[in-house]
Protein backbone atom coordinates (compact mmCIF):
# COMPACT_ATOMS: atom_id res chain seq x y z
CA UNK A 1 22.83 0.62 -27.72
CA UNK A 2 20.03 3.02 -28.02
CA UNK A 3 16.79 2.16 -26.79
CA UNK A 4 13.78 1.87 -29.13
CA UNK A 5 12.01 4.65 -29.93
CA UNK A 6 8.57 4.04 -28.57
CA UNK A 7 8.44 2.71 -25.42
CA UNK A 8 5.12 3.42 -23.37
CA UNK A 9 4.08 0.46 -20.89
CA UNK A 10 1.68 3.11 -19.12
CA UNK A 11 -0.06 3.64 -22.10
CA UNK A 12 -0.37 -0.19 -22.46
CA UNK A 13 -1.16 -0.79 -19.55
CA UNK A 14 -5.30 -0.72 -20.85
CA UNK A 15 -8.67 0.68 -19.95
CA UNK A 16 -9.28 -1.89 -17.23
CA UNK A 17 -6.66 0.05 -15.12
CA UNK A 18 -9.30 2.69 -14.79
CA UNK A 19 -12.78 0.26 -14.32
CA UNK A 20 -13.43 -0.85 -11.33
CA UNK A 21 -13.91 -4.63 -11.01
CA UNK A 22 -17.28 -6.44 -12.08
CA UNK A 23 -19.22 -6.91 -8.98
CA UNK A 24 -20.81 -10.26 -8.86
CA UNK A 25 -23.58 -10.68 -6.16
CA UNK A 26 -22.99 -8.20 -4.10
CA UNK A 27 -25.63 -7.70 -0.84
CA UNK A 28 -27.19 -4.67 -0.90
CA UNK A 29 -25.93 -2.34 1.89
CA UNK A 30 -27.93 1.24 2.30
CA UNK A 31 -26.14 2.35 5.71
CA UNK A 32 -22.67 2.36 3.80
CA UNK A 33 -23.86 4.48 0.84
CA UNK A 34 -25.51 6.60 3.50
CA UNK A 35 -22.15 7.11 4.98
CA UNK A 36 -20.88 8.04 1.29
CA UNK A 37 -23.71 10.22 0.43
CA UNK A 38 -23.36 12.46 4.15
CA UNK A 39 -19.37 13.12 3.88
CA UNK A 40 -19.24 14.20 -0.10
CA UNK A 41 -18.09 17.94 1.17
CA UNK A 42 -14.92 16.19 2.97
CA UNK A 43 -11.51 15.97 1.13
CA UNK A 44 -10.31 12.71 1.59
CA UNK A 45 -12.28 9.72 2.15
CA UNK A 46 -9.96 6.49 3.44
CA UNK A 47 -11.31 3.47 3.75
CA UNK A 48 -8.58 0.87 5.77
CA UNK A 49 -9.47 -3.02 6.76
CA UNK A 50 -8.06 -6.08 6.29
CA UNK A 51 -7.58 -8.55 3.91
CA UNK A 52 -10.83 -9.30 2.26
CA UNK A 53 -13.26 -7.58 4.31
CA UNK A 54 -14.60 -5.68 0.97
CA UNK A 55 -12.84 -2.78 0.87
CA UNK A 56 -12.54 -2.48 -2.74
CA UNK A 57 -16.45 -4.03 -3.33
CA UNK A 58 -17.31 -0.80 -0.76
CA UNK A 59 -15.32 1.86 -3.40
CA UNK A 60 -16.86 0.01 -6.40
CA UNK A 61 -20.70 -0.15 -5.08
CA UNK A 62 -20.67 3.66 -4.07
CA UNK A 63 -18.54 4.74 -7.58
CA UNK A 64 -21.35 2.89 -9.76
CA UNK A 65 -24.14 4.19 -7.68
CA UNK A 66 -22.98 8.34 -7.18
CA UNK A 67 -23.79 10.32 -10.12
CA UNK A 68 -23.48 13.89 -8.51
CA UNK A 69 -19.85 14.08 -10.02
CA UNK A 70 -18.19 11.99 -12.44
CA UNK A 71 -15.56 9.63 -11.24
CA UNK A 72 -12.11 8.31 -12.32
CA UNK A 73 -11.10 4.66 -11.01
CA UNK A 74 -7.43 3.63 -10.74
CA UNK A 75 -6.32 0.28 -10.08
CA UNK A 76 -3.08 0.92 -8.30
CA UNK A 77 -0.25 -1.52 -9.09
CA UNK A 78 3.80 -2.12 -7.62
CA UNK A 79 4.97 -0.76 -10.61
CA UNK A 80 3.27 2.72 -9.46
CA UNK A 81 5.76 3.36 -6.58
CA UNK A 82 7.31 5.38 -8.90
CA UNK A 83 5.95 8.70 -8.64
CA UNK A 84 6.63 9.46 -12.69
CA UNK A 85 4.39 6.12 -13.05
CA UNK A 86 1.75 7.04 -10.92
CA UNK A 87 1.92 10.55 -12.20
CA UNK A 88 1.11 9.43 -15.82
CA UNK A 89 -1.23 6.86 -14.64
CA UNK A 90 -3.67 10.22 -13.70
CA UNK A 91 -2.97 11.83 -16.43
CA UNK A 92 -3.84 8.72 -18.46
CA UNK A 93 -6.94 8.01 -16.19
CA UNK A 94 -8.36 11.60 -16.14
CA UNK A 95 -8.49 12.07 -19.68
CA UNK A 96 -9.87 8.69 -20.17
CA UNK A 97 -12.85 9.31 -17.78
CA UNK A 98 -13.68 12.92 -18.15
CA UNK A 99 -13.59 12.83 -22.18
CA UNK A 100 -11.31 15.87 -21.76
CA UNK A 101 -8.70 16.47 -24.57
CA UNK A 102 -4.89 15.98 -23.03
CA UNK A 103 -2.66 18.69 -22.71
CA UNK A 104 0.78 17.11 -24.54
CA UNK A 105 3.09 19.30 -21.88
CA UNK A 106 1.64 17.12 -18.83
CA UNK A 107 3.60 14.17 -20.24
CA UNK A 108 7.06 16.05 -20.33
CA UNK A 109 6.90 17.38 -16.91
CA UNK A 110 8.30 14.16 -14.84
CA UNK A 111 11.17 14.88 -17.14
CA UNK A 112 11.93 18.50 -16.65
CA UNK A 113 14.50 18.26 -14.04
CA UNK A 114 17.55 20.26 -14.88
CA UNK A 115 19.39 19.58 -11.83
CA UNK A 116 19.10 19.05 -7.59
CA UNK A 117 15.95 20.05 -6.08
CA UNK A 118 13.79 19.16 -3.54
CA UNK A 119 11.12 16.70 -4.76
CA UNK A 120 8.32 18.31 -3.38
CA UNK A 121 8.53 21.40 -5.35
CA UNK A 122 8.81 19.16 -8.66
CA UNK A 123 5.19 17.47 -7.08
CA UNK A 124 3.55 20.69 -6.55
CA UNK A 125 4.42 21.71 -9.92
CA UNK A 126 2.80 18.49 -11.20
CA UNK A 127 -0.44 18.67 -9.13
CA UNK A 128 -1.18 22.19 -10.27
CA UNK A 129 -0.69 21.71 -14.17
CA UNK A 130 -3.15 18.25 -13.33
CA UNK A 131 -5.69 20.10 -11.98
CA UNK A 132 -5.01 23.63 -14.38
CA UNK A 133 -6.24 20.71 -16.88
CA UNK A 134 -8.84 18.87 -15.64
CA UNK A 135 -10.36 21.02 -13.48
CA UNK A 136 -14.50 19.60 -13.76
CA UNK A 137 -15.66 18.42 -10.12
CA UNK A 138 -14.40 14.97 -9.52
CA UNK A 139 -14.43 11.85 -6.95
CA UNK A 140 -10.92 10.15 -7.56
CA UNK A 141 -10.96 6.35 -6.59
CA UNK A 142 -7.60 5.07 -5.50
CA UNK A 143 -7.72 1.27 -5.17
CA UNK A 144 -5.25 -0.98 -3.53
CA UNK A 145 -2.83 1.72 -2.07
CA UNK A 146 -1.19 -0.84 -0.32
CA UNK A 147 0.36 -2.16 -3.20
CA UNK A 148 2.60 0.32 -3.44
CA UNK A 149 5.97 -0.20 -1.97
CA UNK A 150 6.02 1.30 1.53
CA UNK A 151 8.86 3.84 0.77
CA UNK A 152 7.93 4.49 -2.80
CA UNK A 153 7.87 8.09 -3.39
CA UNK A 154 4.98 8.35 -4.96
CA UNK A 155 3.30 8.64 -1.36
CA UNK A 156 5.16 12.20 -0.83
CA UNK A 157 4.13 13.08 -4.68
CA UNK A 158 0.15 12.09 -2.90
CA UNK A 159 0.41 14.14 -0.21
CA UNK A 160 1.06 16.71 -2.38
CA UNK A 161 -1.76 15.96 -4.12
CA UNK A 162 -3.95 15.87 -1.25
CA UNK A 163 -2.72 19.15 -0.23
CA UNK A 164 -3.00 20.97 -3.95
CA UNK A 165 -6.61 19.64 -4.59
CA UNK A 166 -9.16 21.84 -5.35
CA UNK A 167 -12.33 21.44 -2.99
CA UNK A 168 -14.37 20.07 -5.94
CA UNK A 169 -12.40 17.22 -6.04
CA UNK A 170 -12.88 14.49 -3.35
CA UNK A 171 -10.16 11.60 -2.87
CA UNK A 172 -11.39 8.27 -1.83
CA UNK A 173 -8.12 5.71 -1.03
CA UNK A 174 -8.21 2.15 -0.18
CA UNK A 175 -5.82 -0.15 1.51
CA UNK A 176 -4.89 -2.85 3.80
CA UNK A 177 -2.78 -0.42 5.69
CA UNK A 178 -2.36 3.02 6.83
CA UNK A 179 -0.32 4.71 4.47
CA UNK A 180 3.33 5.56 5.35
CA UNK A 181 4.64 8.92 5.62
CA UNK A 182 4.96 11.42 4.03
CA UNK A 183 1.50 10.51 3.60
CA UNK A 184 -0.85 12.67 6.49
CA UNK A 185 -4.16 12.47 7.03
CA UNK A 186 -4.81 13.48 10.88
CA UNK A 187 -4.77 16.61 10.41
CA UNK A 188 -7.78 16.57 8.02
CA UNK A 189 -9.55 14.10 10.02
CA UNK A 190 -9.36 16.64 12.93
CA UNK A 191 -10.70 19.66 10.78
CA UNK A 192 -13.67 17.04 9.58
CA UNK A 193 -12.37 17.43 6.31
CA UNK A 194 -11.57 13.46 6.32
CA UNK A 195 -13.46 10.48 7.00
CA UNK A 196 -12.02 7.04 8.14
CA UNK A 197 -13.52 4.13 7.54
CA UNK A 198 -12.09 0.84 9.28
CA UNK A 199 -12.66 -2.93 9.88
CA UNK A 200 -15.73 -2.09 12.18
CA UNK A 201 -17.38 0.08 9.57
CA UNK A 202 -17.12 -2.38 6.91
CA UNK A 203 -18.18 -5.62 8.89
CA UNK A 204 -21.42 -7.16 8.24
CA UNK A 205 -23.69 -6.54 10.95
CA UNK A 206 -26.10 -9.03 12.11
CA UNK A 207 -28.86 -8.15 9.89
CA UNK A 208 -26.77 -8.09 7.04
CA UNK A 209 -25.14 -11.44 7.54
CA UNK A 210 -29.03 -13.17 7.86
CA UNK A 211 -30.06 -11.40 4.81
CA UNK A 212 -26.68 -12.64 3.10
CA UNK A 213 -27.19 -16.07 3.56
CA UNK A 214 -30.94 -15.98 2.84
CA UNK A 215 -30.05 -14.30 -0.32
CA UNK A 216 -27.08 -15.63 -1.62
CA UNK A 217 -27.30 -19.19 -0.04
CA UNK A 218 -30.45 -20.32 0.19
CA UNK A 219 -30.44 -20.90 4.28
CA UNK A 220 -32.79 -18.94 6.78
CA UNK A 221 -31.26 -18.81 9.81
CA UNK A 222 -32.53 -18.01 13.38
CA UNK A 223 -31.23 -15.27 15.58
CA UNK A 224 -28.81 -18.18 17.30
CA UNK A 225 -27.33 -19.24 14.26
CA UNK A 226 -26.94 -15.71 13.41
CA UNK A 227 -25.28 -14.73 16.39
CA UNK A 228 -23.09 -17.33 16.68
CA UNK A 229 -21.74 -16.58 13.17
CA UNK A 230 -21.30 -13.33 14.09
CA UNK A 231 -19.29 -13.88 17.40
CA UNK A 232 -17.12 -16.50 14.66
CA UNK A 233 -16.28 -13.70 12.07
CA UNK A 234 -17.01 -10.36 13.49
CA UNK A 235 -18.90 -9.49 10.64
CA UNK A 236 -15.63 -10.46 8.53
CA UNK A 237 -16.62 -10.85 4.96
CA UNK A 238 -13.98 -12.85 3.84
CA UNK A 239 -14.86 -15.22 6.73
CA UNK A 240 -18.60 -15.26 5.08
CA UNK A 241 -17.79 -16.19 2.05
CA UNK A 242 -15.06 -18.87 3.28
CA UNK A 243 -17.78 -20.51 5.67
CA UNK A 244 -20.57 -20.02 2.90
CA UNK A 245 -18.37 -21.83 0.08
CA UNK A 246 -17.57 -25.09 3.17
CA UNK A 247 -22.09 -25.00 4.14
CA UNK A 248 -22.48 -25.75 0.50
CA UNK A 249 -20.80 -28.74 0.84
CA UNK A 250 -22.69 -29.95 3.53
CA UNK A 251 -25.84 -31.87 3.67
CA UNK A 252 -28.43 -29.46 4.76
CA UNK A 253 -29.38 -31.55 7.81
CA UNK A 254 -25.53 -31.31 8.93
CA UNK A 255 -25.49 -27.33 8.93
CA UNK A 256 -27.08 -26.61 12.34
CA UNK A 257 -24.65 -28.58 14.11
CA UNK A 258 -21.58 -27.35 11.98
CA UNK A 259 -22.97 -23.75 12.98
CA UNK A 260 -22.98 -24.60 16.43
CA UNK A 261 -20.66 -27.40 17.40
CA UNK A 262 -17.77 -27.09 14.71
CA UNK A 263 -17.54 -23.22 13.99
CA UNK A 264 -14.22 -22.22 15.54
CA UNK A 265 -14.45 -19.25 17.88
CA UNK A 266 -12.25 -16.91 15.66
CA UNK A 267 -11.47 -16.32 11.93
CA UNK A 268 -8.14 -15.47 11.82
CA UNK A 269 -5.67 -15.46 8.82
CA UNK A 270 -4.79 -19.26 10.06
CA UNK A 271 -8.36 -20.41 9.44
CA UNK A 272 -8.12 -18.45 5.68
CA UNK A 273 -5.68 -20.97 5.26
CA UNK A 274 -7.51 -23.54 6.60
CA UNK A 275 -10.80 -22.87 5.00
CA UNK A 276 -8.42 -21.93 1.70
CA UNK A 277 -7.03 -25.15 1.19
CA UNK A 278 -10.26 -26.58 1.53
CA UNK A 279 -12.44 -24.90 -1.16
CA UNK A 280 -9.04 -25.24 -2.96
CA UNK A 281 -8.96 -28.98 -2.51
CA UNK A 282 -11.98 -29.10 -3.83
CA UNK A 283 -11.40 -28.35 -7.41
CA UNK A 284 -10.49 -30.81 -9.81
CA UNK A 285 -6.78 -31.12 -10.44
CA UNK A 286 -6.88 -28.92 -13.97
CA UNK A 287 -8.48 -26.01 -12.12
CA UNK A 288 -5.85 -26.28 -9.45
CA UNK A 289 -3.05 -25.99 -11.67
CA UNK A 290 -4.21 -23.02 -13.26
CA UNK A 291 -5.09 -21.36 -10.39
CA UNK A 292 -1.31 -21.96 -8.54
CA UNK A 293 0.97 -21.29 -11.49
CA UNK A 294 -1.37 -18.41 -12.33
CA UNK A 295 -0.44 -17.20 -8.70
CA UNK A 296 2.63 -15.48 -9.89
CA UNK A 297 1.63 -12.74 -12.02
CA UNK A 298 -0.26 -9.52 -10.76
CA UNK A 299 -2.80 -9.70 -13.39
CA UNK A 300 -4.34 -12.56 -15.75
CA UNK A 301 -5.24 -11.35 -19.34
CA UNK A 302 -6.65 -13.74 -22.14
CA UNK A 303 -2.96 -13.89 -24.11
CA UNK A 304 -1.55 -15.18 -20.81
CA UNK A 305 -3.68 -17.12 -20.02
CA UNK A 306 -3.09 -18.92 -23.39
CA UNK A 307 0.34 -19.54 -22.98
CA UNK A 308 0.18 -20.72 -19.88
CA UNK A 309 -2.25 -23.20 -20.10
CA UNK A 310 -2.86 -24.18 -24.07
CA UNK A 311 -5.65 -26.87 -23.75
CA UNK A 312 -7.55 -25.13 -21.24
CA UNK A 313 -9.78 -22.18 -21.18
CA UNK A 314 -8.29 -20.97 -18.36
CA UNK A 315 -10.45 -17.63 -18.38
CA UNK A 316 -13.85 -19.52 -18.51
CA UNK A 317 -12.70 -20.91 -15.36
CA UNK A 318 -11.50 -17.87 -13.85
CA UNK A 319 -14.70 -16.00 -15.00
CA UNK A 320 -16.99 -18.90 -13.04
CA UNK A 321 -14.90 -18.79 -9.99
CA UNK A 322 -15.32 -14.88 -9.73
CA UNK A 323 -19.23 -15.04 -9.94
CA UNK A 324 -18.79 -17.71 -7.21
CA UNK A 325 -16.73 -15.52 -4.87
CA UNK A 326 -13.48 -16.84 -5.12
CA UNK A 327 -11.37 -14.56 -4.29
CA UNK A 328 -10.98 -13.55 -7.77
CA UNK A 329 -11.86 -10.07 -9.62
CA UNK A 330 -12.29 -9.15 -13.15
CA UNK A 331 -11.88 -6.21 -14.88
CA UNK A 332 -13.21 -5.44 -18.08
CA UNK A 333 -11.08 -4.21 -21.35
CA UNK A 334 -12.92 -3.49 -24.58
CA UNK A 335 -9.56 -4.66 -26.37
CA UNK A 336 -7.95 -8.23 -24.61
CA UNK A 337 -11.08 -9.26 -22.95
CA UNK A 338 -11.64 -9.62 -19.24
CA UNK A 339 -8.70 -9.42 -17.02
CA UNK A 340 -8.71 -11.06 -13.81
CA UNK A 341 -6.88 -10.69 -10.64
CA UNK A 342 -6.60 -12.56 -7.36
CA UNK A 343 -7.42 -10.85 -4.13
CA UNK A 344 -4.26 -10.54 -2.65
CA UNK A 345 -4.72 -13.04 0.53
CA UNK A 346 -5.44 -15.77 -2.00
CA UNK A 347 -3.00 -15.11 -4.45
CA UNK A 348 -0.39 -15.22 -0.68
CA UNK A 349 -2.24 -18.64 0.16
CA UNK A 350 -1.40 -19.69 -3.81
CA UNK A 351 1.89 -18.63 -4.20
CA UNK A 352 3.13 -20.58 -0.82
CA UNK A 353 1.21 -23.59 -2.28
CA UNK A 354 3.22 -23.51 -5.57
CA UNK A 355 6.51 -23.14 -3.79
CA UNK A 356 5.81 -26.62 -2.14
CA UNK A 357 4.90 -28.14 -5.32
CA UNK A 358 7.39 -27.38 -7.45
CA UNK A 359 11.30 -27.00 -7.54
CA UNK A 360 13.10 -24.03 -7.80
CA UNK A 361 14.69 -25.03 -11.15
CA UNK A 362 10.56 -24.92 -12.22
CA UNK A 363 10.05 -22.15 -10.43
CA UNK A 364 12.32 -20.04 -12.48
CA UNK A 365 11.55 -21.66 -15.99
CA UNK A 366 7.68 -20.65 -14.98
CA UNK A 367 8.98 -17.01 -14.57
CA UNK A 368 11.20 -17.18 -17.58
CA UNK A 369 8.10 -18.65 -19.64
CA UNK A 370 6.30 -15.73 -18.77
CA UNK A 371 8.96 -13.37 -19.25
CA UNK A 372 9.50 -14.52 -22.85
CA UNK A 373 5.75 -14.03 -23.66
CA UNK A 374 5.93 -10.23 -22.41
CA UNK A 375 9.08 -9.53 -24.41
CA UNK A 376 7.81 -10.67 -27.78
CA UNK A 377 4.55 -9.08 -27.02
CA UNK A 378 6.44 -5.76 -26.53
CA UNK A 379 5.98 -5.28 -22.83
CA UNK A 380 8.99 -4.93 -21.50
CA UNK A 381 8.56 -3.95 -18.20
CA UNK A 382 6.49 -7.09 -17.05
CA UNK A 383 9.05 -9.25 -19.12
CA UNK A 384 12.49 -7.88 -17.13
CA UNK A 385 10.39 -8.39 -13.84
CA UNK A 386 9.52 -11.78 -14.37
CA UNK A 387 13.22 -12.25 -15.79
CA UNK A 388 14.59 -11.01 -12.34
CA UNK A 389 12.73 -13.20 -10.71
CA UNK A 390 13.94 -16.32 -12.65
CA UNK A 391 17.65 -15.14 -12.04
CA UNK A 392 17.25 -14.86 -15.92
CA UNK A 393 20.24 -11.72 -15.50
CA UNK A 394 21.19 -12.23 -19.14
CA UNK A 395 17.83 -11.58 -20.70
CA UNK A 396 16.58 -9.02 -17.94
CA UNK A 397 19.57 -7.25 -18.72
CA UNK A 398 19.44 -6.60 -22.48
CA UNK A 399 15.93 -5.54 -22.22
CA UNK A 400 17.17 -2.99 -19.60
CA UNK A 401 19.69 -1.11 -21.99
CA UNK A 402 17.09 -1.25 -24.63
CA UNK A 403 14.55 0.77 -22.19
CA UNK A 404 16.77 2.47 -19.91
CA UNK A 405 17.70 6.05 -21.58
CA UNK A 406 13.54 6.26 -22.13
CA UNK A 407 12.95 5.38 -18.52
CA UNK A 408 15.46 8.42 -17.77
CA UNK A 409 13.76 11.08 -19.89
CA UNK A 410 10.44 10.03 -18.55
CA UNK A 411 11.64 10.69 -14.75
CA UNK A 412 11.30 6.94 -14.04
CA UNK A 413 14.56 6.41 -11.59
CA UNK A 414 12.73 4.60 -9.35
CA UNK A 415 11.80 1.47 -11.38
CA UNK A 416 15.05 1.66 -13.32
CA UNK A 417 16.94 1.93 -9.36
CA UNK A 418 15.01 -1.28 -8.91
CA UNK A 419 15.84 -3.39 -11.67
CA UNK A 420 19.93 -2.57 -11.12
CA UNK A 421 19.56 -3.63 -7.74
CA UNK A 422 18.23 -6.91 -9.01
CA UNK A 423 20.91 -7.47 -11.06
CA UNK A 424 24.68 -8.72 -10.17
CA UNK A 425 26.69 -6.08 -9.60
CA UNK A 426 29.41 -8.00 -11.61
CA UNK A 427 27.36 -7.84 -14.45
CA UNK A 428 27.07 -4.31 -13.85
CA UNK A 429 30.40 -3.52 -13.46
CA UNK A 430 31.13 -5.26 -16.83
CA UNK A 431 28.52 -3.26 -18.81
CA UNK A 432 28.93 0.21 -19.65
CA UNK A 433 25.90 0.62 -20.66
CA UNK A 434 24.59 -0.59 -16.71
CA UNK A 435 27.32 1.55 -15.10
CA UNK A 436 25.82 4.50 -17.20
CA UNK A 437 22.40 4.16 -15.90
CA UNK A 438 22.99 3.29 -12.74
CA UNK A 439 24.77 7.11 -12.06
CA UNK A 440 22.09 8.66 -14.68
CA UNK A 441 19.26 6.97 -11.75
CA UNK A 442 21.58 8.84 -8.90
CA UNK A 443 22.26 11.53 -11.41
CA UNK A 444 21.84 14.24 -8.62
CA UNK A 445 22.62 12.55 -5.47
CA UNK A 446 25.89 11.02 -4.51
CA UNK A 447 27.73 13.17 -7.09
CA UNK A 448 31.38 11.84 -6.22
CA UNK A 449 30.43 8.38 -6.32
CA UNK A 450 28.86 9.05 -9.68
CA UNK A 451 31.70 10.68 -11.19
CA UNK A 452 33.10 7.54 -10.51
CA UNK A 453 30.76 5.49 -12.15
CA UNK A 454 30.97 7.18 -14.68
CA UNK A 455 34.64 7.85 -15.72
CA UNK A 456 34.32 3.82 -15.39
CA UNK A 457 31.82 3.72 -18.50
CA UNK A 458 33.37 5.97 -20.23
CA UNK A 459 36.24 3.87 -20.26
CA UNK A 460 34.77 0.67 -21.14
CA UNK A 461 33.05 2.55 -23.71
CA UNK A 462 36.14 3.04 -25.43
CA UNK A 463 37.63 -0.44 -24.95
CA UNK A 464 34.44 -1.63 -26.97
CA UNK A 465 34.92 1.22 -29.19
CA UNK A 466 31.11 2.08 -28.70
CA UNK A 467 30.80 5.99 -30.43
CA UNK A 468 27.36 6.50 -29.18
CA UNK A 469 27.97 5.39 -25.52
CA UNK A 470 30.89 6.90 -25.31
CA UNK A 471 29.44 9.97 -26.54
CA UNK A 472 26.60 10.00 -23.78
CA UNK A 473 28.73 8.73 -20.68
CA UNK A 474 31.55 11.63 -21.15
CA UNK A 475 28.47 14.57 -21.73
CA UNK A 476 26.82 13.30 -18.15
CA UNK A 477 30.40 12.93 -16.89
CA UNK A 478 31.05 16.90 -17.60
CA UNK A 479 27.95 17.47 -16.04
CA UNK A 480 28.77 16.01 -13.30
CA UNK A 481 31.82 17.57 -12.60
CA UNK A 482 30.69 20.40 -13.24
CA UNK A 483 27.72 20.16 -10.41
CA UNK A 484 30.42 19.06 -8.30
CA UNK A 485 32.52 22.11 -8.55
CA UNK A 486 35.28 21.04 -11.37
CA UNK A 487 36.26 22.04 -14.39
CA UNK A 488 38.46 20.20 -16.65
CA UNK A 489 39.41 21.24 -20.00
CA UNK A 490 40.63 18.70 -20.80
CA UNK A 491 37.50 16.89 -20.51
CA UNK A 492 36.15 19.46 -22.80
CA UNK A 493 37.81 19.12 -25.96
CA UNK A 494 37.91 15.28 -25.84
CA UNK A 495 34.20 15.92 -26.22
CA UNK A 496 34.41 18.39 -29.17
CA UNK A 497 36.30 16.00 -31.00
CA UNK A 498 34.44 12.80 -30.09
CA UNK A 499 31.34 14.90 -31.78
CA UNK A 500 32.91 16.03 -34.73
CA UNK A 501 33.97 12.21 -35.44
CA UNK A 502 30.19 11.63 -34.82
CA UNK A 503 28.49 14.08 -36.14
CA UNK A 504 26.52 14.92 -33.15
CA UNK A 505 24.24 11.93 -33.21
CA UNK A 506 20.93 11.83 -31.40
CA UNK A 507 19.71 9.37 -28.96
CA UNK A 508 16.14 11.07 -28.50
């Protein structure tokens, strides 16, 4: 079954991977663009903190507001643990921002592997036909690092980048949590050629908490009140906006006391919850619904959004909730509209809420639902994730044998690795096709057990009588034995005659 010809979810994936979120009242805050503005000569620029303590806001404020060099945004997603991915998601971003023309060779690279080597080398090869290309001054904004899977490759193909970039080029990173190795920073931080910026950086002081709720909220409070907050959140924004969004539901005469009576003496991700469920409870029973079975996608575009939820405009609602401070960010695309995502501790708080509301049986029809709406709309990536999720092994496997000998050429092992290890390995066993890709994802590691796969699709190839399977499983099966040491002619000549019967046909 060859896969379709054009199959690009990178290119899909649309301009508001590279646009920062829209920044709805946001407090002014001169000593962090200060900080910005006095380490532009270092290299690397990573800002760390928890879970909504404006990390990304910080990036965002300082990329609209510099206009020394131009910058490139990326929105960093799971799907770009694989370093191919993440690769072509620069590319993609670069020539978007800096109105450069694309060199075509870039895009072939990932896929110029010709047989075992050491990954690094392949990255370093990468990184210097990037920045052969675009090489204009540039700040490079890396949002949401965390999102990647901890032992995704694409943090050795970063250190590589970190390593090959030229000194006009500054990297600014942000995440939740310091980034696994290969991934090394301390060594730059001790030359100064790094700057770290953590919770305590990032934290409202004081000052900046009064002038918040003066300017956002209406209420003046005295140095007490103030302090008191303070000692509550530790200048913890998420905390701010959680105890801003339960004052405004308080008569105004109440608020003193609440400040100094009720105010618990931490914020800690218990009192998110806490504080959660109660701006949650809140809404009106619509909204909720929306918001929970939303929960379980990464991002929320208009077509979605439609399917999901037919007699409601779900993105209205979204769109008012974000210029409340909900939790919720959108990103503008000139083509679908805005699309919105949930900061990551609320979308946690949602998704644990849905799995108490509904069954499991729901649960996977929700994920199937969606999964049907990415497949017609050609997306095919999105659609055999949500499938995996729903158990929906049928469906997730068919689109996988439509995509997987593109995900091959383009380098992408790592996602296809992932979606055969969701999959039963029954069903794999049973499908040549599966068994084929699986030892293509491995096709340099683990050569015996390979050759094994292998020689088992090639067989069931020929039980189904499949030419153009067959065809493909016994060339990577000679080329595997022949990395491995063996020659068979044998081998040989059953593949001269299997392409004279076919006439050499061409899976490109």
């Amino acid at each position: 079954m060859p896969p379709p010809k054009k199959f690009d979810a990178i290119a899909r994936a649309g301009p508001h991977k590279f646009v920062p979120p829209t920044l709805a009242k946001i407090l002014p805050r001169p000593r962090i663009l200060e900080i910005f503005e006095q380490n532009q000569d270092k290299k690397l620029i990573l800002i760390i903190g928890q879970a909504a303590q404006g990390k990304t806001t910080t990036a965002a404020t300082w990329y609209l507001h510099d206009g020394q060099r131009p910058s490139v945004w990326v929105n960093l997603s799971p799907e770009d643990s694989d370093p191919a991915n993440f690769f072509y998601l620069l590319v993609n971003a670069l020539a978007a921002r800096l109105k450069e023309k694309d060199n075509p060779s870039l895009h072939t690279l990932p896929s110029q592997r010709l047989g075992p080597r050491e990954s690094r080398y392949q990255y370093r090869e990468w990184t210097t036909a990037l920045f052969k290309t675009f090489d204009r001054p540039f700040h490079l904004f890396l949002d949401g690092l965390d999102r990647l899977d901890p032992k995704a490759d694409s943090f050795g193909f970063l250190q590589v980048l970190l390593e090959e970039m030229p000194p006009t080029v500054l990297l600014i990173l942000t995440s939740r949590a310091y980034p696994p190795a290969p991934f090394e920073f301390q060594n730059l931080k001790m030359g100064r050629q790094a700057l770290l910026l953590q919770n305590e950086d990032l934290a409202f002081t004081p000052q900046e908490i009064k002038h918040y709720f003066h300017l956002y909220q209406g209420l003046s409070l005295d140095g007490g009140q103030v302090k008191r907050i303070y000692q509550a959140t530790e200048g913890w924004i998420g905390g701010l906006i959680l105890l801003a969004q339960c004052l405004k539901r308080l008569p105004e005469s109440s608020i003193p006391d609440y400040l100094s009576q009720q105010l618990p003496d931490r914020f800690q991700r218990e009192i998110f919850q806490f504080f959660g469920r109660e701006a949650f409870s809140a809404l009106p029973a619509a909204e909720q619904k929306v918001l929970l079975r939303s929960s379980i996608l990464n991002s929320l575009d208009p077509g979605i959004l439609q399917e999901l939820f037919p007699d409601q405009d779900a993105p209205d609602l979204l769109k008012r909730l974000a210029g409340n401070n909900l939790f919720i960010k959108g990103f503008p695309d000139p083509h679908r509209g805005v699309i919105f995502r949930f900061h990551q501790m609320f979308n946690d708080f949602l998704s644990t809420l849905l799995r108490t509301k509904i069954s499991g049986e729901e649960w996977g029809q929700l994920h199937t639902q969606v999964g049907a709406y990415y497949e017609k709309e050609g997306d095919y990536e999105k659609a055999i994730n949500h499938y995996l999720k729903a158990r929906a092994f049928p469906e997730a496997s068919s689109l996988i044998k439509r995509t997987g000998l593109t995900l091959i050429k383009n380098a992408r092992l790592a996602d296809l690795t992932r979606w055969l290890q969701g999959l039963p390995q029954p069903l794999i066993q049973a499908d040549p096709w599966l068994l084929l890709f699986r030892a293509l994802a491995n096709r340099f590691l683990a050569l015996d057990e390979n050759i094994r796969t292998l020689q088992e699709a090639v067989l069931l190839f020929k039980n189904q009588e499949c030419q153009s399977g067959l065809l493909l499983a016994t060339a990577f099966l000679i080329e595997a034995e022949f990395t491995w040491g063996r020659y068979r002619p044998g081998l040989i000549e059953e593949a001269k005659e299997l392409l004279t019967r076919t006439g050499g046909e061409s899976y490109d």
